[in-house]
N, C-alpha and C. Protein backbone atom coordinates (compact mmCIF):
# COMPACT_ATOMS: atom_id res chain seq x y z
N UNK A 1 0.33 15.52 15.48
CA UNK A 1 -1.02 15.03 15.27
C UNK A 1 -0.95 13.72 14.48
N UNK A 2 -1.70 12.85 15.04
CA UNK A 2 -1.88 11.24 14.39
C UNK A 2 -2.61 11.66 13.14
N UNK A 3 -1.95 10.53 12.02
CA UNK A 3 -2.72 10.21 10.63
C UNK A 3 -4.19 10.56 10.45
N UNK A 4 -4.63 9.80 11.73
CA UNK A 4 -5.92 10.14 11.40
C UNK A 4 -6.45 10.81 11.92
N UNK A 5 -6.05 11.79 12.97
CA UNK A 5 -6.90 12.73 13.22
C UNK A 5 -6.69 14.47 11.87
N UNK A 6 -5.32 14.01 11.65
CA UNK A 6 -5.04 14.73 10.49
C UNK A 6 -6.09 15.07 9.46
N UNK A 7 -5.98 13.68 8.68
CA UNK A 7 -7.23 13.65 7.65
C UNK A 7 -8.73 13.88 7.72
N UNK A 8 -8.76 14.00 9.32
CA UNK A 8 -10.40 14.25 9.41
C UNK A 8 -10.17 15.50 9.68
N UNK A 9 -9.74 16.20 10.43
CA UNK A 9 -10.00 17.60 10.58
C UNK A 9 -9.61 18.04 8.82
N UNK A 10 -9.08 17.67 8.17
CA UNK A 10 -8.62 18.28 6.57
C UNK A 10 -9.34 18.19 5.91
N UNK A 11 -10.27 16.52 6.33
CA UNK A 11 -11.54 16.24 5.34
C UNK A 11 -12.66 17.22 5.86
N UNK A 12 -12.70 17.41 6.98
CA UNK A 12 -13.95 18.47 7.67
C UNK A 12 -13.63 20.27 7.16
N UNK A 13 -12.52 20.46 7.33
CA UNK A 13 -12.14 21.94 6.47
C UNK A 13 -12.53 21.86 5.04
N UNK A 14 -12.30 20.63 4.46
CA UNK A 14 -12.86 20.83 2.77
C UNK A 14 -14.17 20.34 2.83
N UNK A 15 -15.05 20.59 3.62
CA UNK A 15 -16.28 20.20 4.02
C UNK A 15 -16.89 19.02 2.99
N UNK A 16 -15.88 18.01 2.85
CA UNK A 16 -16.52 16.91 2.51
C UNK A 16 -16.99 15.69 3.50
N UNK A 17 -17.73 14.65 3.41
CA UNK A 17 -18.24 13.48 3.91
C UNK A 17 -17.13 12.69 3.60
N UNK A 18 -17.32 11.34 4.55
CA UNK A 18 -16.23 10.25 4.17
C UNK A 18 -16.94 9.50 3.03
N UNK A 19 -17.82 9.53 2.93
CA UNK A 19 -18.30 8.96 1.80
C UNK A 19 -17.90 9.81 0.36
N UNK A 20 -17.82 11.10 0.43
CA UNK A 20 -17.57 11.72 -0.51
C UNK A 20 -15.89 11.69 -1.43
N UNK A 21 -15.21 11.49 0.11
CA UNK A 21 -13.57 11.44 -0.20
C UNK A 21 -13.13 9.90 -0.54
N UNK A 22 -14.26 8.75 0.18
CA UNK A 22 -14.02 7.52 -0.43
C UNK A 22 -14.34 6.79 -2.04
N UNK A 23 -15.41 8.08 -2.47
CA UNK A 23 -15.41 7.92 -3.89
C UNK A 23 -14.42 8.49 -4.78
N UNK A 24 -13.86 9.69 -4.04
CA UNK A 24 -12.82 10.18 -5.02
C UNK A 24 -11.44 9.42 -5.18
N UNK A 25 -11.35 8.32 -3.94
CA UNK A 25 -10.66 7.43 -3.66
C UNK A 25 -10.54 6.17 -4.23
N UNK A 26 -12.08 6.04 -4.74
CA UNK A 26 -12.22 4.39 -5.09
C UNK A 26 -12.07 3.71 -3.86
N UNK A 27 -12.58 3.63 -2.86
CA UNK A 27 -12.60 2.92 -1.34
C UNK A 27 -14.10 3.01 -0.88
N UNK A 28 -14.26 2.04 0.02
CA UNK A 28 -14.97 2.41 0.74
C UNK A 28 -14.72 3.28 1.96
N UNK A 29 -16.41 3.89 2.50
CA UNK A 29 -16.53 4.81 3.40
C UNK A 29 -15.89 4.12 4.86
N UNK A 30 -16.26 2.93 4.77
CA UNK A 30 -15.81 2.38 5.64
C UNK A 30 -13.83 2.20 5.78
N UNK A 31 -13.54 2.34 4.85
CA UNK A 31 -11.67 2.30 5.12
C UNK A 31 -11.57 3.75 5.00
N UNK A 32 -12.25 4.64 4.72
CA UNK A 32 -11.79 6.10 5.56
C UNK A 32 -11.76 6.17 7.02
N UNK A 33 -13.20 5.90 7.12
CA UNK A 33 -13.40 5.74 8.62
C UNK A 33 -12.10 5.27 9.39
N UNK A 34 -11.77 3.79 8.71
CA UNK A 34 -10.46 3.09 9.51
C UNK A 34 -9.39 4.18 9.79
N UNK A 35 -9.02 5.21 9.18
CA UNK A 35 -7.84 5.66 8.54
C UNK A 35 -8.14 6.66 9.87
N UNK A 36 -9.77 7.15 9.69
CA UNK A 36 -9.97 8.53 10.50
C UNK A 36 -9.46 8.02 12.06
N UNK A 37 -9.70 6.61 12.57
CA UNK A 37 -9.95 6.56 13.81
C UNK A 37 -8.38 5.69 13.82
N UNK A 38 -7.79 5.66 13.04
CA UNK A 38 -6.11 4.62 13.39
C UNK A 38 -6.45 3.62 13.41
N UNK A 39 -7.46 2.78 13.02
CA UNK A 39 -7.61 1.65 13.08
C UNK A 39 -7.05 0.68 12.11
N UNK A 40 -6.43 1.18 10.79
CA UNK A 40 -5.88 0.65 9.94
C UNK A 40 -5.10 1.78 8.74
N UNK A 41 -4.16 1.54 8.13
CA UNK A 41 -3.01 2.59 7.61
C UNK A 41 -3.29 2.27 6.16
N UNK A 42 -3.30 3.40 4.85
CA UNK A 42 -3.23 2.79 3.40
C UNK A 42 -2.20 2.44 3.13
N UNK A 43 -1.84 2.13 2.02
CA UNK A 43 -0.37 1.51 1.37
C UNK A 43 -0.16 2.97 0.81
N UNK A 44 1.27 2.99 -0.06
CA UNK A 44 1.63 4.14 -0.01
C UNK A 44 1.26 4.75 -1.32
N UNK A 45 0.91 4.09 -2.15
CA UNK A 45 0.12 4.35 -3.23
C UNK A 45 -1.24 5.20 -2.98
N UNK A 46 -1.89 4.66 -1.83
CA UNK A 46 -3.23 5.62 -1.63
C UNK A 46 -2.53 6.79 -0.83
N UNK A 47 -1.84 6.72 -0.32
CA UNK A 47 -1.08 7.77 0.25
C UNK A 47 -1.27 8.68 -0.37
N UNK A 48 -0.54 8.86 -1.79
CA UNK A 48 -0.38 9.65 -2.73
C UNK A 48 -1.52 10.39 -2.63
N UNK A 49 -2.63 9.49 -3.23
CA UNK A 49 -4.25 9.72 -3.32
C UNK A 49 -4.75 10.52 -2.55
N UNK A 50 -4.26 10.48 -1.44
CA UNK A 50 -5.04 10.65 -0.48
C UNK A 50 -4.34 12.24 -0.44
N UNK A 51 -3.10 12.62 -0.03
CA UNK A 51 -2.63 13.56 -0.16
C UNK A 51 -2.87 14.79 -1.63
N UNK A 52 -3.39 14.16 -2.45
CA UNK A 52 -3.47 14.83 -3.33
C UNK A 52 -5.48 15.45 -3.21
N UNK A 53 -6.20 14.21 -2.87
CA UNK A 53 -7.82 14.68 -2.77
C UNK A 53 -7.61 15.67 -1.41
N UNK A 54 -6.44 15.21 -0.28
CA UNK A 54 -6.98 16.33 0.64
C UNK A 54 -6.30 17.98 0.59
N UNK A 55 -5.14 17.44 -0.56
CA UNK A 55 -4.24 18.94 -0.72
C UNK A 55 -3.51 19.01 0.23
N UNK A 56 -3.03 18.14 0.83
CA UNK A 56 -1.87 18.16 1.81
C UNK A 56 -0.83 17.69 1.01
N UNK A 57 0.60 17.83 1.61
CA UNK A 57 1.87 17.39 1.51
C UNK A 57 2.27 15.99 2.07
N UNK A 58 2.53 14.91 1.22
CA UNK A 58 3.00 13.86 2.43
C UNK A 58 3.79 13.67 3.16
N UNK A 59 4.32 14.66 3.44
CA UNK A 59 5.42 14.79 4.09
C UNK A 59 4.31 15.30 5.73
N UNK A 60 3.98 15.88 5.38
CA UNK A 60 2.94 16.51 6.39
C UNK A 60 2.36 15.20 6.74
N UNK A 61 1.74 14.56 6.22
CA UNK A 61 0.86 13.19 6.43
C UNK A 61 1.65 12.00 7.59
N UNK A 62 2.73 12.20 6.78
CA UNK A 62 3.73 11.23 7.72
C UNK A 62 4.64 11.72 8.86
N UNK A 63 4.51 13.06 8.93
CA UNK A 63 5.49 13.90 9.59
C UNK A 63 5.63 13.32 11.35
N UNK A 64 4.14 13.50 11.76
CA UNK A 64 4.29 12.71 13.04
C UNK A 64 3.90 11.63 13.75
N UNK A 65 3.56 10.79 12.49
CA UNK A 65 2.59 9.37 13.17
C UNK A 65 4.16 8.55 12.69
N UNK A 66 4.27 8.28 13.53
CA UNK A 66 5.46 6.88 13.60
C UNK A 66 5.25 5.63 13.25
N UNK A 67 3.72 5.32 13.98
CA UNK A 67 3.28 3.93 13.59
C UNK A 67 2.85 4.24 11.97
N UNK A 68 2.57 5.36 11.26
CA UNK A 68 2.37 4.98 9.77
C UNK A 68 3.68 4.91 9.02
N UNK A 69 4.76 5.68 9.47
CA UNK A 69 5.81 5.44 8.85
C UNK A 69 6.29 4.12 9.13
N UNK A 70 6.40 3.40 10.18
CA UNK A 70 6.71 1.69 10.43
C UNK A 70 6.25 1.15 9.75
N UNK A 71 4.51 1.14 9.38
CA UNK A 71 3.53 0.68 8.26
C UNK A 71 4.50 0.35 7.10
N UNK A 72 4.61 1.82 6.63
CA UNK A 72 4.82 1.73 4.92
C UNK A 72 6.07 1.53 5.06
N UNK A 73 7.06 0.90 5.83
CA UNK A 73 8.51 0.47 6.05
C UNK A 73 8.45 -0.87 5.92
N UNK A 74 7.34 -1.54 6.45
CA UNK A 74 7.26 -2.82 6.44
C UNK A 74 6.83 -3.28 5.44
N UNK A 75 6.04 -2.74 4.52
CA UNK A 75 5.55 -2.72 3.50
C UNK A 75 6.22 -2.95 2.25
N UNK A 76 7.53 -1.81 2.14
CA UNK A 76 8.59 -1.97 1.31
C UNK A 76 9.17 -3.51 1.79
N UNK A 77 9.33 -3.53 2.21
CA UNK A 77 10.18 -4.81 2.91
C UNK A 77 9.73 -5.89 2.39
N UNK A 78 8.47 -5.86 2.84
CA UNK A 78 7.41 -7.23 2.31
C UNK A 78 7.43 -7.50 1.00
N UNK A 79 7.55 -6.05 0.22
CA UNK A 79 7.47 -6.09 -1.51
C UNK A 79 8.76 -6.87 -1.79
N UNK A 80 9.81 -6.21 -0.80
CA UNK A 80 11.25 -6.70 -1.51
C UNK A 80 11.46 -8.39 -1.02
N UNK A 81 10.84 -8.67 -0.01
CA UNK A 81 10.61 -10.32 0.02
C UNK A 81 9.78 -10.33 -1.19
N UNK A 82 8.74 -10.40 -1.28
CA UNK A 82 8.01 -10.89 -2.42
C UNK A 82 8.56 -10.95 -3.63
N UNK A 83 9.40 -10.14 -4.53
CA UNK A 83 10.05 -9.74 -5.68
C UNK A 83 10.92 -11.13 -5.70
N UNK A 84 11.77 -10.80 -4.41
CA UNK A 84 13.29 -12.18 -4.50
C UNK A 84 12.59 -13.54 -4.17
N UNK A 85 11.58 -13.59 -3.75
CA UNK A 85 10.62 -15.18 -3.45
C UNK A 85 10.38 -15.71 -4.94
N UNK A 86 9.67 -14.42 -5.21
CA UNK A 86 9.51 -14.79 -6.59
C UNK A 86 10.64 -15.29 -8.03
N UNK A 87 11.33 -14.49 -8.07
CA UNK A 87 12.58 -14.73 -8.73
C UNK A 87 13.58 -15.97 -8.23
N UNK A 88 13.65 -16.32 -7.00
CA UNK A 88 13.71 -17.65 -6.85
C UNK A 88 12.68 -18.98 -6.85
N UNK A 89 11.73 -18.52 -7.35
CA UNK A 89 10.59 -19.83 -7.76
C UNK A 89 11.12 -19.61 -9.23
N UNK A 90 11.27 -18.37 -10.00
CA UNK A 90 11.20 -18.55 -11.35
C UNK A 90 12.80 -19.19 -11.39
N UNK A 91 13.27 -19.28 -11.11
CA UNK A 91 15.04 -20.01 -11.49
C UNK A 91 14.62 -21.15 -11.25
N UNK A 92 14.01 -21.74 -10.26
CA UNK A 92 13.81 -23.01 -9.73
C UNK A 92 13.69 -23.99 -10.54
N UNK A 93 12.17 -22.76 -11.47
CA UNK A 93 11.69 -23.67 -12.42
C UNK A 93 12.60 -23.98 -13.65
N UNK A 94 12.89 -22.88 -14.00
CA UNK A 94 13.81 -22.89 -14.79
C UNK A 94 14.89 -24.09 -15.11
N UNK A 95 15.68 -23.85 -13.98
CA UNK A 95 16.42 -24.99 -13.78
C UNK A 95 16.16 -26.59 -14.00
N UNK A 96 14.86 -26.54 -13.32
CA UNK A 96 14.17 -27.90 -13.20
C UNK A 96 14.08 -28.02 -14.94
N UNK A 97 13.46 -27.42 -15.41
CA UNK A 97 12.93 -27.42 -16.93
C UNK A 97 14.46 -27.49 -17.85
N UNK A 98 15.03 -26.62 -17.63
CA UNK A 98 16.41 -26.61 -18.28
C UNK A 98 16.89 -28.54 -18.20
N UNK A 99 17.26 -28.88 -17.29
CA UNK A 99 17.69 -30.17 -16.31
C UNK A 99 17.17 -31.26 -17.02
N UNK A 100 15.84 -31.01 -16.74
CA UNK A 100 14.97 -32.03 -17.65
C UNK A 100 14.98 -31.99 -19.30
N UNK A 101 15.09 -30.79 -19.77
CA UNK A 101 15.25 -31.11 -21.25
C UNK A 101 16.23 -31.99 -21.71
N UNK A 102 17.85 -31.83 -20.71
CA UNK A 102 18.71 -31.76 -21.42
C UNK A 102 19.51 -33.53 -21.14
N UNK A 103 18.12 -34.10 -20.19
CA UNK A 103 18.09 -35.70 -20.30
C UNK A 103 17.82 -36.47 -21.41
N UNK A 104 17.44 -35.60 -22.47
CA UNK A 104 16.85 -36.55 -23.55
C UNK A 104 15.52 -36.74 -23.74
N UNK A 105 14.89 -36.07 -23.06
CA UNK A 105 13.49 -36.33 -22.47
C UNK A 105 12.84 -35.21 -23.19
N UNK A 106 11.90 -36.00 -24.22
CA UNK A 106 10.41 -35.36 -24.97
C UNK A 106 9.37 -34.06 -24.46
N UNK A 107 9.94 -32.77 -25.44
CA UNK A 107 8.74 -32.21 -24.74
C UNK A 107 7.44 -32.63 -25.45
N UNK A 108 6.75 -32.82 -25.02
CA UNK A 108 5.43 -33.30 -25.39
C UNK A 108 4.17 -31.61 -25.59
């Protein structure tokens, strides 16, 4: 069973509204909805969230949707670009700043 048909039949057994599970969420009703119909995947942080307001296992959550496990794969990935992007702007500067002090040149 897909992600989202998961969470709606789970959200409909705990006879809540999407509006109801998007407040316990901090989301809007409208990115449940997304979630209910596959139209868009959370990060894995709401994951958690989400598994915990519906009382499921995430293991269960992810067990047979493939495209959400690709999601939060790409996701990691993206973080671990972002981290080393970053850490090479901060040397950059560094360097530059280091470089420049050590011309003789005034910090002002």
């Amino acid at each position: 069973m897909k992600f989202g048909e998961q969470i709606k039949e789970r959200r409909q057994e705990l006879d809540l509204t999407q509006a109801e599970v998007a407040e316990k969420l901090f989301v809007t009703r409208q990115a449940v909805s997304n979630w209910e119909h596959n139209k868009t995947y959370p990060d894995l942080n709401m994951l958690v969230r989400i598994s915990n307001v519906y009382q499921i296992s995430r293991d269960s959550l992810l067990r047979e949707d493939q495209k959400l496990k690709d999601y939060l794969e790409q996701g990691r990935a993206m973080n671990s670009f972002s981290v080393s992007y970053g850490f090479i702007w901060v040397m950059f500067g560094l360097s530059y700043f280091l470089d420049d002090s050590t011309k003789g040149g005034s910090i002002a």
